[in-house]
PDB file of N, CA and C in Angstrom:
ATOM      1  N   UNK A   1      -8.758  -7.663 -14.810  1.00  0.00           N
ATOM      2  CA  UNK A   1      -7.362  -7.692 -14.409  1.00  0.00           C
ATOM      3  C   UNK A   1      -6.646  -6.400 -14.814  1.00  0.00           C
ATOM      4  N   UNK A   2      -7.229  -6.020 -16.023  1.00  0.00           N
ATOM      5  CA  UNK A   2      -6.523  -4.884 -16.294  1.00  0.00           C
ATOM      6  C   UNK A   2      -6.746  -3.592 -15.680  1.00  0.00           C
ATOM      7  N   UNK A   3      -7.933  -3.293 -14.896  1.00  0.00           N
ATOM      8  CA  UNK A   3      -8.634  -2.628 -14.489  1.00  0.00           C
ATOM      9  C   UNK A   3      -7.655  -2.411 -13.204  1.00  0.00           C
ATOM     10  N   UNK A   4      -7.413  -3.829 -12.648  1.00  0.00           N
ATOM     11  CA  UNK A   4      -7.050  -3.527 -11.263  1.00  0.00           C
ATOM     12  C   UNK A   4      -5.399  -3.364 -11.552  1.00  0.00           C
ATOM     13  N   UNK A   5      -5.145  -3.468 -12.358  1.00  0.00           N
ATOM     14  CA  UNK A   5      -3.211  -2.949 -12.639  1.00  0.00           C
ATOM     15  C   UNK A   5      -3.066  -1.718 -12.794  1.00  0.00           C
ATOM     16  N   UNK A   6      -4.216  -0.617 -13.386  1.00  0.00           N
ATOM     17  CA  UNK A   6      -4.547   0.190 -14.033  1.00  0.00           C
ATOM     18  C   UNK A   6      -4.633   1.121 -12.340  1.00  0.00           C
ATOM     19  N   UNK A   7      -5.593   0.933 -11.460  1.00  0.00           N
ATOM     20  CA  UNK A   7      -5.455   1.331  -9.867  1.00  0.00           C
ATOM     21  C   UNK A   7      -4.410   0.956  -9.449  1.00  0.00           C
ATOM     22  N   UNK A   8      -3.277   0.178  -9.230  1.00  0.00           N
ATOM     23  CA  UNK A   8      -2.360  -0.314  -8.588  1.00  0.00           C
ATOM     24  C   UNK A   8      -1.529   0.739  -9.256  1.00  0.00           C
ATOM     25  N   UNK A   9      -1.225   1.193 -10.295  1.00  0.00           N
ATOM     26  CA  UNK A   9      -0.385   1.825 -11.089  1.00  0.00           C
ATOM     27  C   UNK A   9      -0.749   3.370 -10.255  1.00  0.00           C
ATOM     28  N   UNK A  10      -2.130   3.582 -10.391  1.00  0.00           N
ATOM     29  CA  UNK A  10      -2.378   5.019  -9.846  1.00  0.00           C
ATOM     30  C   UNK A  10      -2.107   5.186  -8.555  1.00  0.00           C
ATOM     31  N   UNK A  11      -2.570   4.124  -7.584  1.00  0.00           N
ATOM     32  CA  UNK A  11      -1.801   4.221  -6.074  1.00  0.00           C
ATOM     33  C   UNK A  11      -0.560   4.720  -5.994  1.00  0.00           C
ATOM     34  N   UNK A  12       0.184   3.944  -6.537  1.00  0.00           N
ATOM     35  CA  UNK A  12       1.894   3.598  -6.413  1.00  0.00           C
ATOM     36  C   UNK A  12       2.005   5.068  -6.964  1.00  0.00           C
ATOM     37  N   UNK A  13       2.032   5.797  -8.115  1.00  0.00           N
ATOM     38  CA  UNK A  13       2.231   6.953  -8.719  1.00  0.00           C
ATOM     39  C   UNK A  13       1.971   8.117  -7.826  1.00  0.00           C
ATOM     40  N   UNK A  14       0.487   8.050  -7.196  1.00  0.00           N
ATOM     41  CA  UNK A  14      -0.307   8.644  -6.261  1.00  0.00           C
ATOM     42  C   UNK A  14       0.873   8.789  -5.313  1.00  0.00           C
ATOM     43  N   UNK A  15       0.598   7.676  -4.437  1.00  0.00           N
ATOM     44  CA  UNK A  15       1.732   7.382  -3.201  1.00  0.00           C
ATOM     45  C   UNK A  15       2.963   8.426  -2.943  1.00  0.00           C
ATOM     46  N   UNK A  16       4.165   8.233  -4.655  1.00  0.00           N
ATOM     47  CA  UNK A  16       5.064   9.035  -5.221  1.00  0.00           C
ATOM     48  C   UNK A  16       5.186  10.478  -5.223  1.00  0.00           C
ATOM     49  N   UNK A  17       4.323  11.161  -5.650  1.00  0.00           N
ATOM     50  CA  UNK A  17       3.604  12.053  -5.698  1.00  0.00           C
ATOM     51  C   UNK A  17       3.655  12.652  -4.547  1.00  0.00           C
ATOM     52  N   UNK A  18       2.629  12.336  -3.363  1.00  0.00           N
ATOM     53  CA  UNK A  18       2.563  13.000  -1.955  1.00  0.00           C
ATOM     54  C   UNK A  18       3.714  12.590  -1.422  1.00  0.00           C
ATOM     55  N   UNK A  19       4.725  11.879  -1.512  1.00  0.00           N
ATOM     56  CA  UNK A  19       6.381  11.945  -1.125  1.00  0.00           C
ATOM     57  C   UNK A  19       7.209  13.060  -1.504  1.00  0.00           C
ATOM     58  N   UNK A  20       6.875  13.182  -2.770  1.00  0.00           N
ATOM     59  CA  UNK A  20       8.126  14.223  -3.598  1.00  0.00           C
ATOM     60  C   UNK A  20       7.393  15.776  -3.946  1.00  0.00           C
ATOM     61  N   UNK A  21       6.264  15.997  -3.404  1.00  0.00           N
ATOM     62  CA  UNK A  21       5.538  16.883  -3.451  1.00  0.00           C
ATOM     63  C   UNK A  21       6.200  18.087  -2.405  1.00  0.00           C
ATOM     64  N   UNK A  22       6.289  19.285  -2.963  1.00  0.00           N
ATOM     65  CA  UNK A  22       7.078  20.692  -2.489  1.00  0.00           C
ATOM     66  C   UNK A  22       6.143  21.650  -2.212  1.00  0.00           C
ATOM     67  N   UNK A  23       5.820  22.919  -1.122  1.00  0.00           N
ATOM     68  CA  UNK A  23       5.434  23.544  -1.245  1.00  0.00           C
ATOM     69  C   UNK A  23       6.531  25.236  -1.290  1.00  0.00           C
ATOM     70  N   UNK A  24       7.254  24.481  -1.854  1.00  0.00           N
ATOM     71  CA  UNK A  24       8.323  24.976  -1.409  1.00  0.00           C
ATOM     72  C   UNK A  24       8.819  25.910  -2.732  1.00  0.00           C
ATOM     73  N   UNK A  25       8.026  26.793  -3.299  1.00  0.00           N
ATOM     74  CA  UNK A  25       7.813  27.466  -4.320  1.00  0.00           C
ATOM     75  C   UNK A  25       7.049  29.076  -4.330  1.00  0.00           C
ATOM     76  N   UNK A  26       6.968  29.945  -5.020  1.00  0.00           N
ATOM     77  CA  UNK A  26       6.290  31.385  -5.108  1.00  0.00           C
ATOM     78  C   UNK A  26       5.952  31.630  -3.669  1.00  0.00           C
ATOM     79  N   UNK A  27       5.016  32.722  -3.598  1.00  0.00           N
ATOM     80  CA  UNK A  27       4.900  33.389  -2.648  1.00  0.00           C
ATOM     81  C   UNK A  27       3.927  32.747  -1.339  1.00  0.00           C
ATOM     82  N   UNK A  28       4.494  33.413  -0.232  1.00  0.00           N
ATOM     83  CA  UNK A  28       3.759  32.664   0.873  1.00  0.00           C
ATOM     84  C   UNK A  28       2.352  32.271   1.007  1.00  0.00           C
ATOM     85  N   UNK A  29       1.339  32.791  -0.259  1.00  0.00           N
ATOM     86  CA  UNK A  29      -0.070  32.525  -0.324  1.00  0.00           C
ATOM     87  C   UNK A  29       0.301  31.636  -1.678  1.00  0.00           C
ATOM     88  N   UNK A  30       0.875  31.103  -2.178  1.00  0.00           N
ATOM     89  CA  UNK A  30       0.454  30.091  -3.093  1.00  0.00           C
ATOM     90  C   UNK A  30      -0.038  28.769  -2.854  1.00  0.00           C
ATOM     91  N   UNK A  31      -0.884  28.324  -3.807  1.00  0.00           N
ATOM     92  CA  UNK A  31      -1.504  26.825  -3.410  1.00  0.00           C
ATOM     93  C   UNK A  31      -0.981  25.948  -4.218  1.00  0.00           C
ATOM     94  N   UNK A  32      -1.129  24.955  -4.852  1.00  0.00           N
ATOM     95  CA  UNK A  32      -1.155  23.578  -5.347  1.00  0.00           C
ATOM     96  C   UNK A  32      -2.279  23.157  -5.836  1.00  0.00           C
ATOM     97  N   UNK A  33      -2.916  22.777  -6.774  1.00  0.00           N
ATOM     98  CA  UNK A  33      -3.775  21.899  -6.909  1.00  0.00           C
ATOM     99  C   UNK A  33      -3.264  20.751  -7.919  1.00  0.00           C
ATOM    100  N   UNK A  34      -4.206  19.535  -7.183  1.00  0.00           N
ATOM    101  CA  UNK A  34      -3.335  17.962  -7.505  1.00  0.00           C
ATOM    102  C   UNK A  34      -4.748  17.405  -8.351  1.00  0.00           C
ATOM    103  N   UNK A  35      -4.568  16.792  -9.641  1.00  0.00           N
ATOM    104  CA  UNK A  35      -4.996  16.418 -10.315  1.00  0.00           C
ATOM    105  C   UNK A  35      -4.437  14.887 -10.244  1.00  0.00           C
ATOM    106  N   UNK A  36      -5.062  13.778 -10.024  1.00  0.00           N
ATOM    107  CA  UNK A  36      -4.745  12.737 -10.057  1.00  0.00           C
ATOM    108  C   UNK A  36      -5.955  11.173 -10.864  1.00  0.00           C
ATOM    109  N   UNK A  37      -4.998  10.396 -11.890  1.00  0.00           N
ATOM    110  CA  UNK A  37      -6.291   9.568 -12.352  1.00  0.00           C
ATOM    111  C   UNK A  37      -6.032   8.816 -13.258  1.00  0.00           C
ATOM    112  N   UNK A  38      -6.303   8.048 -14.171  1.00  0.00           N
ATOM    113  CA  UNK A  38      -6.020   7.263 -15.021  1.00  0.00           C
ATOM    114  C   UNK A  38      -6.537   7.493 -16.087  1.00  0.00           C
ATOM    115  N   UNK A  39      -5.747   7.589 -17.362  1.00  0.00           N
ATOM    116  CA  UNK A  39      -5.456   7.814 -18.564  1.00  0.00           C
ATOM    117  C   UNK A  39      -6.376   6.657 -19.371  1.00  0.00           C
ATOM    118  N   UNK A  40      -7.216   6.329 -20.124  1.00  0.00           N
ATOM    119  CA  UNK A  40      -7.669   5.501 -20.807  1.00  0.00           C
ATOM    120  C   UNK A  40      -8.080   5.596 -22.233  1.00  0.00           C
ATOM    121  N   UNK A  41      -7.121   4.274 -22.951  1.00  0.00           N
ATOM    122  CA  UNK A  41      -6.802   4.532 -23.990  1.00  0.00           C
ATOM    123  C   UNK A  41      -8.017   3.555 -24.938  1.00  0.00           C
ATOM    124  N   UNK A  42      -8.224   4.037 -25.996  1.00  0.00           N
ATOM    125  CA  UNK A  42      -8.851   2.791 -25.858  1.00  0.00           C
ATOM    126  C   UNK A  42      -9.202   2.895 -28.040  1.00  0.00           C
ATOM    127  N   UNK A  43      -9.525   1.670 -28.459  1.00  0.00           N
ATOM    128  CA  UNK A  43      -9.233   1.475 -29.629  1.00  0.00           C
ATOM    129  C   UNK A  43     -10.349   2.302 -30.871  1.00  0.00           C
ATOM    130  N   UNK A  44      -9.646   2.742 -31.818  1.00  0.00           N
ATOM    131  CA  UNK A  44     -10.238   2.839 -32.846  1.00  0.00           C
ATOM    132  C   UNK A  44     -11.283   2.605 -33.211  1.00  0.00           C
ATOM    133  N   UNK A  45     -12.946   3.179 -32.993  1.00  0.00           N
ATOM    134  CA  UNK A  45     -13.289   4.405 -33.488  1.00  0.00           C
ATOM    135  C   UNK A  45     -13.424   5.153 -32.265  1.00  0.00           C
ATOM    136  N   UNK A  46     -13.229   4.944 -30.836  1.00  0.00           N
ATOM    137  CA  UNK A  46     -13.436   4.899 -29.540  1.00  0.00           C
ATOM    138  C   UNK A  46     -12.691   6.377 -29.430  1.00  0.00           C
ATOM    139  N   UNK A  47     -13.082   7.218 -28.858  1.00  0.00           N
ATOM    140  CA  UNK A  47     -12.507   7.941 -27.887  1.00  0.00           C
ATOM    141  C   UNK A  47     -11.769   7.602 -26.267  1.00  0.00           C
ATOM    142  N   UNK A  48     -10.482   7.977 -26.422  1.00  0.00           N
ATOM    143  CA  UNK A  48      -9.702   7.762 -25.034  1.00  0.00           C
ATOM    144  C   UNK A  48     -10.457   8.774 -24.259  1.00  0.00           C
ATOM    145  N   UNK A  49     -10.220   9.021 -22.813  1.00  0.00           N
ATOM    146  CA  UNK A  49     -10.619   9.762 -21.568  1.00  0.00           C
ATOM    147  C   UNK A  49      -9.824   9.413 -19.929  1.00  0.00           C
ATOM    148  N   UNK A  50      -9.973  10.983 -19.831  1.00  0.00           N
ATOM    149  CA  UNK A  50      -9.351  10.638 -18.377  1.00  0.00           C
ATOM    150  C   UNK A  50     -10.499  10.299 -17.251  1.00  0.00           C
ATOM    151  N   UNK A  51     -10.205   9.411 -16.648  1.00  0.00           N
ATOM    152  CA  UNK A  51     -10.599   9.265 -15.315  1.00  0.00           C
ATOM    153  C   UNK A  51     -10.553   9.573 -13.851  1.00  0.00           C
ATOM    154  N   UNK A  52     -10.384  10.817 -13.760  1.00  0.00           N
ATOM    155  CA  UNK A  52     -10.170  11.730 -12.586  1.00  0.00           C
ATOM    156  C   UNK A  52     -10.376  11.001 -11.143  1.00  0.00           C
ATOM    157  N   UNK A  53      -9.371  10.951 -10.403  1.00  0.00           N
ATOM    158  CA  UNK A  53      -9.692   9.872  -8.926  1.00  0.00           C
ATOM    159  C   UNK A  53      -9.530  10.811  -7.868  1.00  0.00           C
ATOM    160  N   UNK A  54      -8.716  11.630  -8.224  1.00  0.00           N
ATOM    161  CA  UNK A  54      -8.667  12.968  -6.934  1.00  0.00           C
ATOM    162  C   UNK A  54      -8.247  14.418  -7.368  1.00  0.00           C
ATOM    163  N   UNK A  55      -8.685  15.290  -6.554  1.00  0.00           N
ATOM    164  CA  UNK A  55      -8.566  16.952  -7.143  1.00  0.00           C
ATOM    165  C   UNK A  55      -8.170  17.601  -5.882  1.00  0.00           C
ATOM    166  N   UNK A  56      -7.614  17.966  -5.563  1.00  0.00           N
ATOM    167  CA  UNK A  56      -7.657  18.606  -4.153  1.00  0.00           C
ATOM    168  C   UNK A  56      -6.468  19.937  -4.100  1.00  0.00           C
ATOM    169  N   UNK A  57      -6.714  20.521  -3.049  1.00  0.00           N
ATOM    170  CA  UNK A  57      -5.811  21.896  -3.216  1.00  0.00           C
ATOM    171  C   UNK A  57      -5.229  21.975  -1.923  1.00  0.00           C
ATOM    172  N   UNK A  58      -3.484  22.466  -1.840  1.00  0.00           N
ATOM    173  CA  UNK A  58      -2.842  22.539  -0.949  1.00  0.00           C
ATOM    174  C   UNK A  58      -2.588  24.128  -0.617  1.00  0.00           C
ATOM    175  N   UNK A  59      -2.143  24.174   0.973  1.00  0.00           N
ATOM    176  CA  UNK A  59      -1.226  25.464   0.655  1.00  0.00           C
ATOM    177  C   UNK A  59      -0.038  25.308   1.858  1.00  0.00           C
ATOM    178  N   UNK A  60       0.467  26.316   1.905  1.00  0.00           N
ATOM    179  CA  UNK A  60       1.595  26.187   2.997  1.00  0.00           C
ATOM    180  C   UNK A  60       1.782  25.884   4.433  1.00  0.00           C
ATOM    181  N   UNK A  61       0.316  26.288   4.665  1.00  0.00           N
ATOM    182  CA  UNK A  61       0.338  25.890   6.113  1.00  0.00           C
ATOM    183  C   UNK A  61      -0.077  24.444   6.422  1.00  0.00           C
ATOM    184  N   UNK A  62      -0.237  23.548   4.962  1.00  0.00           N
ATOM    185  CA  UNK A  62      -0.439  21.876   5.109  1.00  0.00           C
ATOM    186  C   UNK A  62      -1.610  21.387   5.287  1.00  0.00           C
ATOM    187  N   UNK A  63      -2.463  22.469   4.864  1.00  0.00           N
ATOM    188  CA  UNK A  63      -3.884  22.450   4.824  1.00  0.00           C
ATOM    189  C   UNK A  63      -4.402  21.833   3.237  1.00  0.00           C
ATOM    190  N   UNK A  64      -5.016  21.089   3.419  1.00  0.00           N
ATOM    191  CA  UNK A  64      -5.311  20.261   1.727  1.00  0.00           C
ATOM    192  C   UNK A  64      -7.414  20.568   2.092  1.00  0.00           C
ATOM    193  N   UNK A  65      -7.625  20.698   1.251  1.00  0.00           N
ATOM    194  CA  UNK A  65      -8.958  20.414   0.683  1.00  0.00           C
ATOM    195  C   UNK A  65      -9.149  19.374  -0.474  1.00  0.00           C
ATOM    196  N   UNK A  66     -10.758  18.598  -0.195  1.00  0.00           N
ATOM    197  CA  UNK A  66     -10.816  17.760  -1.072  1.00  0.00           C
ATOM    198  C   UNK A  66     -11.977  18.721  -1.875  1.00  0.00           C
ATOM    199  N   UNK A  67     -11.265  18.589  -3.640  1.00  0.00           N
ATOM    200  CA  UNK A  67     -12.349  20.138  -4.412  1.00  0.00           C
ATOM    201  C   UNK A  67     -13.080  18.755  -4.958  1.00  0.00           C
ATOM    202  N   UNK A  68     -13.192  17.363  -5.150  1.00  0.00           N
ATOM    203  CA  UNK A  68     -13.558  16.151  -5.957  1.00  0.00           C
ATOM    204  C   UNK A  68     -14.822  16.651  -6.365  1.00  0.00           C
ATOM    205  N   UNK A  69     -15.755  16.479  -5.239  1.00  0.00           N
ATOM    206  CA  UNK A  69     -16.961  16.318  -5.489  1.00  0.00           C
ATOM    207  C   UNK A  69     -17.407  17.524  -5.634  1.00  0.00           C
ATOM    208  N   UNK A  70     -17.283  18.650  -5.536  1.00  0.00           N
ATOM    209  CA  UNK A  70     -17.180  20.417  -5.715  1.00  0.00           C
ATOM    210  C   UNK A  70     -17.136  20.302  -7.243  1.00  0.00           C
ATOM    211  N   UNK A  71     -16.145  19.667  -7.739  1.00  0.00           N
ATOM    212  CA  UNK A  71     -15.497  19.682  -9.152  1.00  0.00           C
ATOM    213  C   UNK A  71     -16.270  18.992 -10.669  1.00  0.00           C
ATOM    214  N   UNK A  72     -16.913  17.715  -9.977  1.00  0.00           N
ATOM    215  CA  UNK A  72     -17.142  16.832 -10.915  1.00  0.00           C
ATOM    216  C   UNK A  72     -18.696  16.387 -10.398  1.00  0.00           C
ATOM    217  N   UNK A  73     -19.207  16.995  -9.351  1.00  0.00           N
ATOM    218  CA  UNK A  73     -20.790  16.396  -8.987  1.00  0.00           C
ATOM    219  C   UNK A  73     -20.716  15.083  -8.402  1.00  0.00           C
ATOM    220  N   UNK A  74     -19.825  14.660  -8.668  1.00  0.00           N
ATOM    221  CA  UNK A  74     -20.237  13.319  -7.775  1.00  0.00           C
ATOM    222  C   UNK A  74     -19.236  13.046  -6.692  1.00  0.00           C
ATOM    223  N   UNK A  75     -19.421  11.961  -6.062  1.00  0.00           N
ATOM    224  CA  UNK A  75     -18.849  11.387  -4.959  1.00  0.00           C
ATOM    225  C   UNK A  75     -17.898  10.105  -5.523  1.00  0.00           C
ATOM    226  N   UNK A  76     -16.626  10.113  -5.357  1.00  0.00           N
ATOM    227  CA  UNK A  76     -15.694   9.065  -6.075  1.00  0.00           C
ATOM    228  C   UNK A  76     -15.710   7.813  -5.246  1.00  0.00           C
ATOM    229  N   UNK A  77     -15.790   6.757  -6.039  1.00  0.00           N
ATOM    230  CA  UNK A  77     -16.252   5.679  -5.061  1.00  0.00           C
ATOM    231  C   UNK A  77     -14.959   4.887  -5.103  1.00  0.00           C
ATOM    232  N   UNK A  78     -14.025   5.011  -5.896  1.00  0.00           N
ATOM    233  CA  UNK A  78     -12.388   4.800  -6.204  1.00  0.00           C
ATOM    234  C   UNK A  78     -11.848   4.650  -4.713  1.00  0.00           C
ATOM    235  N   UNK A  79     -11.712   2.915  -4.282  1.00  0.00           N
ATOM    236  CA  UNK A  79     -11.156   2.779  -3.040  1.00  0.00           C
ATOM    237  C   UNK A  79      -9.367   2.009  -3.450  1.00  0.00           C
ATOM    238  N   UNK A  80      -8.572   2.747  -2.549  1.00  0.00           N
ATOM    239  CA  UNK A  80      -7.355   2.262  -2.714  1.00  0.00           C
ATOM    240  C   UNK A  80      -7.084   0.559  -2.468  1.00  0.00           C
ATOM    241  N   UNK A  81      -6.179   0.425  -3.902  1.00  0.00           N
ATOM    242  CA  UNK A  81      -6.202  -1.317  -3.810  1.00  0.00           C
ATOM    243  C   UNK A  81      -5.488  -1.782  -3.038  1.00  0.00           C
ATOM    244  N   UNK A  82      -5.838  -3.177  -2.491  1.00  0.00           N
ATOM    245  CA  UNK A  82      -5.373  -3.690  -1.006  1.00  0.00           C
ATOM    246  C   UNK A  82      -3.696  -3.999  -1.128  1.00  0.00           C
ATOM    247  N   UNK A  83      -3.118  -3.815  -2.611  1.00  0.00           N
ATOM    248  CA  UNK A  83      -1.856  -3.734  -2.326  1.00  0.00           C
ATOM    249  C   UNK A  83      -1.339  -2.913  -2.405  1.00  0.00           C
ATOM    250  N   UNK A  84      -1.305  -1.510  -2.281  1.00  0.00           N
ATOM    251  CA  UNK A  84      -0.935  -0.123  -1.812  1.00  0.00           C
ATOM    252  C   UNK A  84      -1.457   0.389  -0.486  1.00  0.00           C
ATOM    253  N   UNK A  85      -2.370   0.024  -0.056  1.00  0.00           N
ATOM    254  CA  UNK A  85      -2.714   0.301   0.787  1.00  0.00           C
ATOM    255  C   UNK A  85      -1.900   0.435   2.279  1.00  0.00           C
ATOM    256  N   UNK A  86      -1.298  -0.823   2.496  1.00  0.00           N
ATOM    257  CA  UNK A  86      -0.452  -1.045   3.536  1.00  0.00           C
ATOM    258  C   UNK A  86       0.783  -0.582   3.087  1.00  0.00           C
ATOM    259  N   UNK A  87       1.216   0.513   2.219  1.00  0.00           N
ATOM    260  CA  UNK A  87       2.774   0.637   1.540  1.00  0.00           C
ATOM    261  C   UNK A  87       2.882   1.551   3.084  1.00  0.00           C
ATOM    262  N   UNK A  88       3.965   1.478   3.084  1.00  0.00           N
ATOM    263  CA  UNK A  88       4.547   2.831   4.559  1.00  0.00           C
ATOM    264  C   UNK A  88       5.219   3.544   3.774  1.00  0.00           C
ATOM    265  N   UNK A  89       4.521   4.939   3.465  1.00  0.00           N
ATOM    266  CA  UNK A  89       4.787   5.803   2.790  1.00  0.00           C
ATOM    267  C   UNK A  89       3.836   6.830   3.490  1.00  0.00           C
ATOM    268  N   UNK A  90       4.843   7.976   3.333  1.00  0.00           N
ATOM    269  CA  UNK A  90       4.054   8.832   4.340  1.00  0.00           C
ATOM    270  C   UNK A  90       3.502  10.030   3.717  1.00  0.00           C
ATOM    271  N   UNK A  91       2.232   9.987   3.288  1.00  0.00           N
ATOM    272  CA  UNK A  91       1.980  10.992   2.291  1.00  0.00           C
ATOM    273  C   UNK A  91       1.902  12.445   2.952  1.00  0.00           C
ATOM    274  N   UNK A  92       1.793  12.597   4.236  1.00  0.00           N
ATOM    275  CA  UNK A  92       1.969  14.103   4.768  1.00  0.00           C
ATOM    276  C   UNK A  92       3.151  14.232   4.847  1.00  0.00           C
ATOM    277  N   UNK A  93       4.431  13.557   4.332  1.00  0.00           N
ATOM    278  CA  UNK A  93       5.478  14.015   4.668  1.00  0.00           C
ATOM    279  C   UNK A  93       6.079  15.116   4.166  1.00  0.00           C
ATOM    280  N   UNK A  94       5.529  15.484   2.593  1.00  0.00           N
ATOM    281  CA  UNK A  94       5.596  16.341   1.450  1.00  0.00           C
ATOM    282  C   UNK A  94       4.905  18.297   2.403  1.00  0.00           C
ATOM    283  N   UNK A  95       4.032  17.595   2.896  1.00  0.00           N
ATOM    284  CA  UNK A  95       3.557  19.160   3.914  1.00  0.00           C
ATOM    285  C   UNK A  95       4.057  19.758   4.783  1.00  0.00           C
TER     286      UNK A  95
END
């Protein structure tokens, strides 16, 4: 349960994110890169760690690359939860 509040939290944030997202900054060749993922905390003697869900790089002309699997070797199997999914939110709107 906690697992899946823990994705619901990153959607919704996610979601936020590609809404309020600007490219609208430095010079006409600048990019963006988006680091996105969940924080995990976890108890005493344990080491916390991030959980990286997406990496990708923007630039002005609204061109995004996915760097994920470039970045970290693998292929993210992190599928958006079925209650974010249907949000109407328009994540290219930010491009």
């Amino acid at each position: 349960m906690q697992a899946m509040a823990a994705k619901v939290t990153h959607d919704i944030g996610r979601d936020m994110l590609n809404k309020c997202t600007t490219m609208d900054f430095g010079a006409k060749d600048s990019q963006l890169l988006l680091l996105t993922g969940i924080q995990i905390n976890m108890p005493k003697p344990f080491d916390g760690f991030f959980q990286p869900i997406s990496f990708q790089i923007r630039n002005k002309n609204g061109q995004m690359r996915d760097l994920f699997k470039e970045t970290f070797g693998v292929t993210k199997d992190y599928q958006p939860t079925k209650s974010t999914r249907f949000l109407k939110i328009d994540s290219t709107e930010a491009l």
